[in-house]
C-alpha atoms as a PDB file:
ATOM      1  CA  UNK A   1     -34.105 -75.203  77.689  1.00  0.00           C
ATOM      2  CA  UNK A   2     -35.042 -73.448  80.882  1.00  0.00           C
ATOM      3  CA  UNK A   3     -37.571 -75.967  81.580  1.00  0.00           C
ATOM      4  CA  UNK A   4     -34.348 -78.645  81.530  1.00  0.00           C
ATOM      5  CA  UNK A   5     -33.673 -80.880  84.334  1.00  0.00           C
ATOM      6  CA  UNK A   6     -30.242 -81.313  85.697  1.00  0.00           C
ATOM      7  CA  UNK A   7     -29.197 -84.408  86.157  1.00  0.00           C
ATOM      8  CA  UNK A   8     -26.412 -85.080  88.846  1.00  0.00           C
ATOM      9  CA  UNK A   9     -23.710 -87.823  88.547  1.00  0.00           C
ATOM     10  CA  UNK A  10     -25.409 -90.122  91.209  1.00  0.00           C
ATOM     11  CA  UNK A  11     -28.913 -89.810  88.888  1.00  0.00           C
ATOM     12  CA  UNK A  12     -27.274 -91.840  86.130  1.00  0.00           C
ATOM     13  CA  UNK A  13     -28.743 -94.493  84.998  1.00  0.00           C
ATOM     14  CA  UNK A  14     -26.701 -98.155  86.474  1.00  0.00           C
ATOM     15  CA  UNK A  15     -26.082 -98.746  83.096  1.00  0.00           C
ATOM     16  CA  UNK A  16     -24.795 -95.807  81.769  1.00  0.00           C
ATOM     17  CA  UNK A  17     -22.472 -95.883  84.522  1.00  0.00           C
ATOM     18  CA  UNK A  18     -20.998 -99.289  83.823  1.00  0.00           C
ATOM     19  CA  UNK A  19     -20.566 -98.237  80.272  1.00  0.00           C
ATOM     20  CA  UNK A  20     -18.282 -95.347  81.527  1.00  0.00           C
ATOM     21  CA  UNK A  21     -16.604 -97.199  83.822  1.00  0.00           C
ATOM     22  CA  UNK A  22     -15.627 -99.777  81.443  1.00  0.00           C
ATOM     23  CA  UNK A  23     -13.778 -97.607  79.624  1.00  0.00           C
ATOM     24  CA  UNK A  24     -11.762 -96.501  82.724  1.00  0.00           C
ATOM     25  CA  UNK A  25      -8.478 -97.965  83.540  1.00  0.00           C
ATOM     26  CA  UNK A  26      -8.407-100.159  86.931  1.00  0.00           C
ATOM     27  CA  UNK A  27      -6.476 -97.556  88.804  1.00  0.00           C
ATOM     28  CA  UNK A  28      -9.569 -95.186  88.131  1.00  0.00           C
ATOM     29  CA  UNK A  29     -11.971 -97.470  89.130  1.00  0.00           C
ATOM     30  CA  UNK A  30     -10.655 -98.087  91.937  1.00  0.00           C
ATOM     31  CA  UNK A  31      -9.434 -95.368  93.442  1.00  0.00           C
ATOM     32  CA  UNK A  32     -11.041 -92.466  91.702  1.00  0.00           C
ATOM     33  CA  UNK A  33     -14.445 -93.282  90.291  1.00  0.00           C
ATOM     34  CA  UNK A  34     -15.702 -94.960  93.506  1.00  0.00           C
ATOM     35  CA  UNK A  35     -15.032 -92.139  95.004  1.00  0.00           C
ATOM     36  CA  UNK A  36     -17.678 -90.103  92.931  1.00  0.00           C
ATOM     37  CA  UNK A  37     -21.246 -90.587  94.826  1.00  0.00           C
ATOM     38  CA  UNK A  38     -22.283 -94.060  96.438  1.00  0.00           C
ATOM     39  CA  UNK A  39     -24.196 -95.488  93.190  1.00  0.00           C
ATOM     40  CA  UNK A  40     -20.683 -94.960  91.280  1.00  0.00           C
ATOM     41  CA  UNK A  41     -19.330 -96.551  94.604  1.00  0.00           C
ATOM     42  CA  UNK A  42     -22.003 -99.409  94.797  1.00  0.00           C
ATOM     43  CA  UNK A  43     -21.485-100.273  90.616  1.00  0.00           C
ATOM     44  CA  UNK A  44     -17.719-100.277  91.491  1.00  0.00           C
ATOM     45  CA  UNK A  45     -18.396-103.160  93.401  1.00  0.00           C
ATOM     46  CA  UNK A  46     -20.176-105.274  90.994  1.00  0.00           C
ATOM     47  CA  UNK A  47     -18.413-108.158  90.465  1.00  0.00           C
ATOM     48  CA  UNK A  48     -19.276-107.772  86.120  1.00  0.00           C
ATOM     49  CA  UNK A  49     -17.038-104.693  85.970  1.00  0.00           C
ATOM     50  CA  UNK A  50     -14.369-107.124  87.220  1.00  0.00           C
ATOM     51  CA  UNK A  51     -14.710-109.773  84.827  1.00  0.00           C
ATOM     52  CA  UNK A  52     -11.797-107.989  82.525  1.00  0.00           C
ATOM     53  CA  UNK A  53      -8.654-106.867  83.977  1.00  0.00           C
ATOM     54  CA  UNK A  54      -6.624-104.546  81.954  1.00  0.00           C
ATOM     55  CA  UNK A  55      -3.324-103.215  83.321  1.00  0.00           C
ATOM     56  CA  UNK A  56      -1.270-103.333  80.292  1.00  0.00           C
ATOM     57  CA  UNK A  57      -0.869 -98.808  79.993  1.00  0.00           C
ATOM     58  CA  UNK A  58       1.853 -98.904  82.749  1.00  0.00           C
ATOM     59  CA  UNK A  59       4.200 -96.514  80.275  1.00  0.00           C
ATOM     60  CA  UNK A  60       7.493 -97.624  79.279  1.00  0.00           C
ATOM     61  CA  UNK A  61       9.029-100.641  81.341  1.00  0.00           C
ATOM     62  CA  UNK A  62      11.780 -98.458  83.303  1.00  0.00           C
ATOM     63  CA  UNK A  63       9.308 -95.773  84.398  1.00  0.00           C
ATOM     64  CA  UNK A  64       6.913 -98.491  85.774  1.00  0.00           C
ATOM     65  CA  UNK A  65       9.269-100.359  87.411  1.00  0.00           C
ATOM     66  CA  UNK A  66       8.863 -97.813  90.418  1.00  0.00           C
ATOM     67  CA  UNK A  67       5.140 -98.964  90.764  1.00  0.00           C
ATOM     68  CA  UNK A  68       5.706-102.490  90.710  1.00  0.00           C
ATOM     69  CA  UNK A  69       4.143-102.575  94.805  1.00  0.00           C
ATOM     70  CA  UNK A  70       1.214-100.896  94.096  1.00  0.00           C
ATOM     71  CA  UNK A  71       0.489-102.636  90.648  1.00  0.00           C
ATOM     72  CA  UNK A  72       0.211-105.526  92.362  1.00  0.00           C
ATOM     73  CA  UNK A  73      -1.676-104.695  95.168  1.00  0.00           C
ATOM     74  CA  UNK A  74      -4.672-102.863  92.526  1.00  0.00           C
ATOM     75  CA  UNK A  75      -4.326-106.427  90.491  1.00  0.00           C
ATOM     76  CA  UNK A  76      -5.137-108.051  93.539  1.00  0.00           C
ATOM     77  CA  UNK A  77      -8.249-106.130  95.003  1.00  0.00           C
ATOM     78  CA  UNK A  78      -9.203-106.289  91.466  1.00  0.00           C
ATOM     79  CA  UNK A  79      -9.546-109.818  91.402  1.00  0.00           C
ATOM     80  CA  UNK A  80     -11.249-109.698  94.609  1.00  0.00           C
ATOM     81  CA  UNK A  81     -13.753-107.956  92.922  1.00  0.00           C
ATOM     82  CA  UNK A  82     -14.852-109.784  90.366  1.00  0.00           C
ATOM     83  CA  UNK A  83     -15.386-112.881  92.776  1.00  0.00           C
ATOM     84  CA  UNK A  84     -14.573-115.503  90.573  1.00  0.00           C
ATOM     85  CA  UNK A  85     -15.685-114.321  87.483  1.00  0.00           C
ATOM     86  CA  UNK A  86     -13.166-113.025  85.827  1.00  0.00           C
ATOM     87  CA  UNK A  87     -12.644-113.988  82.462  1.00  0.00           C
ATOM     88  CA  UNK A  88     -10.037-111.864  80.968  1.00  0.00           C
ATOM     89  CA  UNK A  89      -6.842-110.884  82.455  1.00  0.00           C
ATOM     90  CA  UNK A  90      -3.821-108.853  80.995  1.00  0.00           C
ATOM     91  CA  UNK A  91      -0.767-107.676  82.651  1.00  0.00           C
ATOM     92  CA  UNK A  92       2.882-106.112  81.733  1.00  0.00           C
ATOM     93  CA  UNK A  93       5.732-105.742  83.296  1.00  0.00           C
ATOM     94  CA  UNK A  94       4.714-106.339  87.095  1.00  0.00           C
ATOM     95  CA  UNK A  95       3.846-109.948  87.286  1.00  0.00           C
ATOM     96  CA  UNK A  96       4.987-112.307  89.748  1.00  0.00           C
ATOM     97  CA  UNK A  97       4.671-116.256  90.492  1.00  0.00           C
ATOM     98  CA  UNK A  98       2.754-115.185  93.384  1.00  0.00           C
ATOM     99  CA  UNK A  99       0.365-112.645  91.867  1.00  0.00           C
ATOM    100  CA  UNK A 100      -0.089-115.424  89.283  1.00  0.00           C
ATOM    101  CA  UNK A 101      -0.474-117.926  91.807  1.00  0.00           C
ATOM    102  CA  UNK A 102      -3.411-115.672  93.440  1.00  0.00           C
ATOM    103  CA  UNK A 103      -5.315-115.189  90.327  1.00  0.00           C
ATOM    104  CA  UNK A 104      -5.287-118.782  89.418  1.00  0.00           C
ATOM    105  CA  UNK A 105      -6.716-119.831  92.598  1.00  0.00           C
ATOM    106  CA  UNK A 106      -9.091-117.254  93.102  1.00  0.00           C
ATOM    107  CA  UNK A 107     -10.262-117.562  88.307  1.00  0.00           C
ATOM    108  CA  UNK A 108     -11.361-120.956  87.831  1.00  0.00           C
ATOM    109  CA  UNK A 109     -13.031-119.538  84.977  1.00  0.00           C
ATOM    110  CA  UNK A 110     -10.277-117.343  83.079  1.00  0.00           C
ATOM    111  CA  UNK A 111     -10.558-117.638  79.379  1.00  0.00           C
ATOM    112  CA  UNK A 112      -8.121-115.268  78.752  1.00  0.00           C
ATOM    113  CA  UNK A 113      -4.052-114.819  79.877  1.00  0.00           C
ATOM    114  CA  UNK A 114      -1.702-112.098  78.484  1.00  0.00           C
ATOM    115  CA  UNK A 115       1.771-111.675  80.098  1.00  0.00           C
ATOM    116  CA  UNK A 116       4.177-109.308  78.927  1.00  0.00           C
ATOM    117  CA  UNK A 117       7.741-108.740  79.673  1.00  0.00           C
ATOM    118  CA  UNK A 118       6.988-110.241  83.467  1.00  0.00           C
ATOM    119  CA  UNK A 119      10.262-111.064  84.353  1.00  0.00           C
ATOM    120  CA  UNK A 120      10.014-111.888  87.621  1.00  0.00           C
ATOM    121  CA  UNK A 121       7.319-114.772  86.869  1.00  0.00           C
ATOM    122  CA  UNK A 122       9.318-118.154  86.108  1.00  0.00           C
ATOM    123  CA  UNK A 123       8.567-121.059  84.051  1.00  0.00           C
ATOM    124  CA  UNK A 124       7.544-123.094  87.116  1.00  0.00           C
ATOM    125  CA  UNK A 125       5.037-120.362  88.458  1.00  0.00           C
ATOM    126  CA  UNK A 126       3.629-120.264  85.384  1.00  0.00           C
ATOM    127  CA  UNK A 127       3.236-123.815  84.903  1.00  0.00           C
ATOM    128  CA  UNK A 128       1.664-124.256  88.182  1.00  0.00           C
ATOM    129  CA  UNK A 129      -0.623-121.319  87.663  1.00  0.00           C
ATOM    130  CA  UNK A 130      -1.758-123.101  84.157  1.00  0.00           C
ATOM    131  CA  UNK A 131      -2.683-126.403  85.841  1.00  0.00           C
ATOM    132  CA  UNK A 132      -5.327-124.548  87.712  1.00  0.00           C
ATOM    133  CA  UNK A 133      -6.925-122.274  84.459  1.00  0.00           C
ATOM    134  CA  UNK A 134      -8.582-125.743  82.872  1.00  0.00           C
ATOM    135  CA  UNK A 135     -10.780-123.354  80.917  1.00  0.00           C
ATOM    136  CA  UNK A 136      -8.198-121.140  79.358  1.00  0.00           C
ATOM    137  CA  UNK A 137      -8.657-120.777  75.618  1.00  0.00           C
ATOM    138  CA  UNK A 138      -6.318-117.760  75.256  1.00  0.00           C
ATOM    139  CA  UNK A 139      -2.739-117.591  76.349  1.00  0.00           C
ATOM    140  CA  UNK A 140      -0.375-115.006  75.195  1.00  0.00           C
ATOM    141  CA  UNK A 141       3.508-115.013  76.528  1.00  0.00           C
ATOM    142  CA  UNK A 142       5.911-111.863  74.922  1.00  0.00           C
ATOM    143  CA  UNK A 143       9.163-111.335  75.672  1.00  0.00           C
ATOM    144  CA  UNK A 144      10.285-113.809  78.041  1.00  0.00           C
ATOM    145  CA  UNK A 145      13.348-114.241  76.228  1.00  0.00           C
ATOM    146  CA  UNK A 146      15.363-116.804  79.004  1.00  0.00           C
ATOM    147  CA  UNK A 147      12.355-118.817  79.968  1.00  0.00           C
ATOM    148  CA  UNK A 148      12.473-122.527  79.355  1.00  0.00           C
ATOM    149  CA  UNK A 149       8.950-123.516  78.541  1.00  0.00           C
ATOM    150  CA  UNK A 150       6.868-127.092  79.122  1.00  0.00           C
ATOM    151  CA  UNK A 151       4.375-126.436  76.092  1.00  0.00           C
ATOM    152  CA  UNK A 152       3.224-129.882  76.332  1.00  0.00           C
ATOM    153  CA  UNK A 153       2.006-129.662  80.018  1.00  0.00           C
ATOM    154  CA  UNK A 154       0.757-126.539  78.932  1.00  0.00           C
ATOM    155  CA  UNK A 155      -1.278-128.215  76.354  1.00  0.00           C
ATOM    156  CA  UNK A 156      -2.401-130.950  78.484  1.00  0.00           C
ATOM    157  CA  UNK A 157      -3.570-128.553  81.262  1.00  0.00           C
ATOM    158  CA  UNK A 158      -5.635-126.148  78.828  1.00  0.00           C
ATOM    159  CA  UNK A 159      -7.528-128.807  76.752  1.00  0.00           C
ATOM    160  CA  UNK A 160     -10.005-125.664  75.474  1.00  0.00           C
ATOM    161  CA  UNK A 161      -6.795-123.601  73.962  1.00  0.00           C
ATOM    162  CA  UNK A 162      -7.834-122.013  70.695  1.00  0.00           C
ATOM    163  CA  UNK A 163      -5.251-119.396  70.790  1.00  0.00           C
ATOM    164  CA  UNK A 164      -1.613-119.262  71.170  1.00  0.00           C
ATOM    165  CA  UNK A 165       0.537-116.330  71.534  1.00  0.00           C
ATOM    166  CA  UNK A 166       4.321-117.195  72.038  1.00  0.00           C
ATOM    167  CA  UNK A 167       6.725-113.714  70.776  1.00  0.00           C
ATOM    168  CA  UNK A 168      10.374-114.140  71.748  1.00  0.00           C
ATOM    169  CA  UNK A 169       9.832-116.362  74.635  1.00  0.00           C
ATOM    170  CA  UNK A 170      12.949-118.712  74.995  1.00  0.00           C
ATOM    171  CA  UNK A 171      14.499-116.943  72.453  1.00  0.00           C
ATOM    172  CA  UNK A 172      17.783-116.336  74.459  1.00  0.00           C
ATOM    173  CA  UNK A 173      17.707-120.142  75.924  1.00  0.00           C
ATOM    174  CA  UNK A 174      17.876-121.824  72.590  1.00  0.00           C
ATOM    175  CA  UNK A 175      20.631-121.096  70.670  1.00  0.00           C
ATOM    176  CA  UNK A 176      20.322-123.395  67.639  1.00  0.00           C
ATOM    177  CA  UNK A 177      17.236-124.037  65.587  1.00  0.00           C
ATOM    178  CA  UNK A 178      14.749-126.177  68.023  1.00  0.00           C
ATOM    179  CA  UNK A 179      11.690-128.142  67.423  1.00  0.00           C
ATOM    180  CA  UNK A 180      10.387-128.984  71.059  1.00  0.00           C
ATOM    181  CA  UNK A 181       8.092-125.894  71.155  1.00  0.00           C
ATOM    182  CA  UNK A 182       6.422-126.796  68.079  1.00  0.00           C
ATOM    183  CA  UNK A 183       6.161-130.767  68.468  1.00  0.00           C
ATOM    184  CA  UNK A 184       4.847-130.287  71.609  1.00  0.00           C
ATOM    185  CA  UNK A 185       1.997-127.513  70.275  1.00  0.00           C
ATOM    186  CA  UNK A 186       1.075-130.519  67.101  1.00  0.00           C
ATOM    187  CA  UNK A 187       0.783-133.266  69.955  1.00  0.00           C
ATOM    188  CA  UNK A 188      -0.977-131.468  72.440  1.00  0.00           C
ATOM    189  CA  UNK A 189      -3.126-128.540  70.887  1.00  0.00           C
ATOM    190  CA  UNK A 190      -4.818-130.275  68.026  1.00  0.00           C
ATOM    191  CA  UNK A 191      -7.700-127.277  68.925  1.00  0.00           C
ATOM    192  CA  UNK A 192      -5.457-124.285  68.179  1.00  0.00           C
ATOM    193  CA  UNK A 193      -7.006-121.743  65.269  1.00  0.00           C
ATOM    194  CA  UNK A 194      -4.941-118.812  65.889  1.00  0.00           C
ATOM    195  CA  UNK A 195      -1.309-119.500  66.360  1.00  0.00           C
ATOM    196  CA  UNK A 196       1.709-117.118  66.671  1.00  0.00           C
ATOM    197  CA  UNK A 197       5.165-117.952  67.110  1.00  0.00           C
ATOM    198  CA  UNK A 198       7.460-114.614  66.722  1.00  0.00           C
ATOM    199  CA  UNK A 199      11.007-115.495  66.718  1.00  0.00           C
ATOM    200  CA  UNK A 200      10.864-119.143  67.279  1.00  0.00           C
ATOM    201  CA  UNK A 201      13.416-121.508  66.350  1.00  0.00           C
ATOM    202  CA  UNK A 202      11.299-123.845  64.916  1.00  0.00           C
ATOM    203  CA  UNK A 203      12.522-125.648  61.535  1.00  0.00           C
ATOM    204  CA  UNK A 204       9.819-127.162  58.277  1.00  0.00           C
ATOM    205  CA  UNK A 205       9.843-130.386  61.087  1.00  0.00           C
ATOM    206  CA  UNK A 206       8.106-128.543  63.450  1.00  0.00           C
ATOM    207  CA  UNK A 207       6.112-126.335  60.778  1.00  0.00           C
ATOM    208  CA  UNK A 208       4.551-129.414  58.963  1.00  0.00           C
ATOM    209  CA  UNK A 209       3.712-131.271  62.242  1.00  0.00           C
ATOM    210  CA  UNK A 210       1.487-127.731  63.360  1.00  0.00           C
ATOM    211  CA  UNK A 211       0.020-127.831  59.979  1.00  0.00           C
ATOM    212  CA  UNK A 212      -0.765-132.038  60.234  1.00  0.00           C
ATOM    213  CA  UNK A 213      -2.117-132.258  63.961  1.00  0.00           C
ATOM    214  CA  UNK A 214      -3.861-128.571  64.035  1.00  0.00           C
ATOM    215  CA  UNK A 215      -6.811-128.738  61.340  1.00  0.00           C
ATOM    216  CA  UNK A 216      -8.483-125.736  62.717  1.00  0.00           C
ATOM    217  CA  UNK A 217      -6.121-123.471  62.496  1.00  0.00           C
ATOM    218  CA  UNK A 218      -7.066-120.234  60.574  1.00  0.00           C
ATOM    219  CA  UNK A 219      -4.202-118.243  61.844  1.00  0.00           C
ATOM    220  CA  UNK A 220      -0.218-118.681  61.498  1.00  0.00           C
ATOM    221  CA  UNK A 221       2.025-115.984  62.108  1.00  0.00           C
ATOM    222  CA  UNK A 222       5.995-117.101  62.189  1.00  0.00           C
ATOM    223  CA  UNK A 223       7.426-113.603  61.693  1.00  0.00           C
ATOM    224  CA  UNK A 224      11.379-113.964  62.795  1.00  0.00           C
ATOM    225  CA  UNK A 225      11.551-117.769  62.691  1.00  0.00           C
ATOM    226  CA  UNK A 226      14.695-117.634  60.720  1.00  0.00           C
ATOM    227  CA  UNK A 227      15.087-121.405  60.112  1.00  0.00           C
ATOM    228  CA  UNK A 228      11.938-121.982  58.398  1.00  0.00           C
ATOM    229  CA  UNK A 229      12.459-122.453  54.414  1.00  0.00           C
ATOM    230  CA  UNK A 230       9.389-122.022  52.157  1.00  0.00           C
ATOM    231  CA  UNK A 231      11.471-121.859  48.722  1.00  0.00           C
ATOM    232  CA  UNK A 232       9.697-124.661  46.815  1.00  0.00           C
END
């Protein structure tokens, strides 16, 4: 043991250091872990710790609402980093049309999209984020309970979807049992294997079209669709 050599944090190996750093959150990495010795500073940098963007532990929505500024701003330089390769993005709370507009044009290559409870993004910022993310195959929308949604451009836009995420999103707009979400998902997103539709007002109509026009699909959650009847 005496014969042991120390080994300081800027002697890590690169790898070893991405592997830690990948299991820091993005505030960390950018502000505190760079910050450590200039190879920690210098892997910080590389565009491949950028290709995921988590910022989904922002606490409870009321607390986090005071960060909202700065949320935004790490989201940004974030993207920045990863210089067009980012492939996975997910965000609560703090997302805007304009944030969304920025990653869009900046991610040609996103795969993945998780918004949660971003109630300042509307349904015509998303829809002209979409447009843009032609190789999205993940897209995952929870709690947008007044938003009015174009699932059929949506479809059209996203040709590679394979997974669809949609919990309580127009659930305050429609009032009465409503098929439109789920005729436009059989026309559109014959690709789908993973499907989830929490609190959707979809009837059997809509159920059996999903089930006709999506033969992949593996998946089907429809927890809270209250005007679905599976009594033979």
């Amino acid at each position: 043991m005496k014969d042991a050599k120390v080994i300081t944090w800027a002697e890590l190996p690169s790898e070893l250091i991405y592997s830690i750093l990948l299991h820091l959150s993005v505030p960390d990495r950018l502000v505190n872990a760079r910050n450590v010795c200039r190879s920690w500073r210098r892997v910080c940098q590389d565009p491949l710790i950028w290709r995921k963007i988590d910022m989904r532990d922002m606490g409870k929505l009321e607390k986090a609402k005071d960060y909202y500024p700065t949320s935004e701003a790490m989201c940004r330089r974030a993207v920045d980093l990863s210089q067009g390769g980012l492939l996975e993005i997910n965000i609560n709370y703090f997302g805007t049309d304009s944030l969304l507009a920025y990653i869009a044009d900046r991610s040609s290559n996103l795969k993945h999209l998780l918004l949660n409870e971003c109630y300042q993004i509307t349904s015509l910022g998303l829809l002209g984020a979409v447009m843009k993310l032609t190789s999205l195959e993940h897209l995952e929308l929870s709690h947008f309970y007044f938003m009015e949604l174009d699932l059929e451009y949506i479809g059209l836009s996203c040709p590679l979807l394979k997974t669809l995420k949609l919990n309580n999103v127009g659930y305050c707009y429609k009032e009465d049992e409503c098929d439109d979400h789920a005729l436009a998902i059989a026309k559109t997103m014959p690709g789908l294997d993973h499907l989830q539709l929490i609190g959707n007002r979809l009837t059997n109509t809509g159920l059996n079209a999903i089930v006709e026009s999506c033969p992949h699909l593996k998946y089907l959650d429809l927890r809270n669709c209250i005007y679905i009847n599976l009594s033979p």
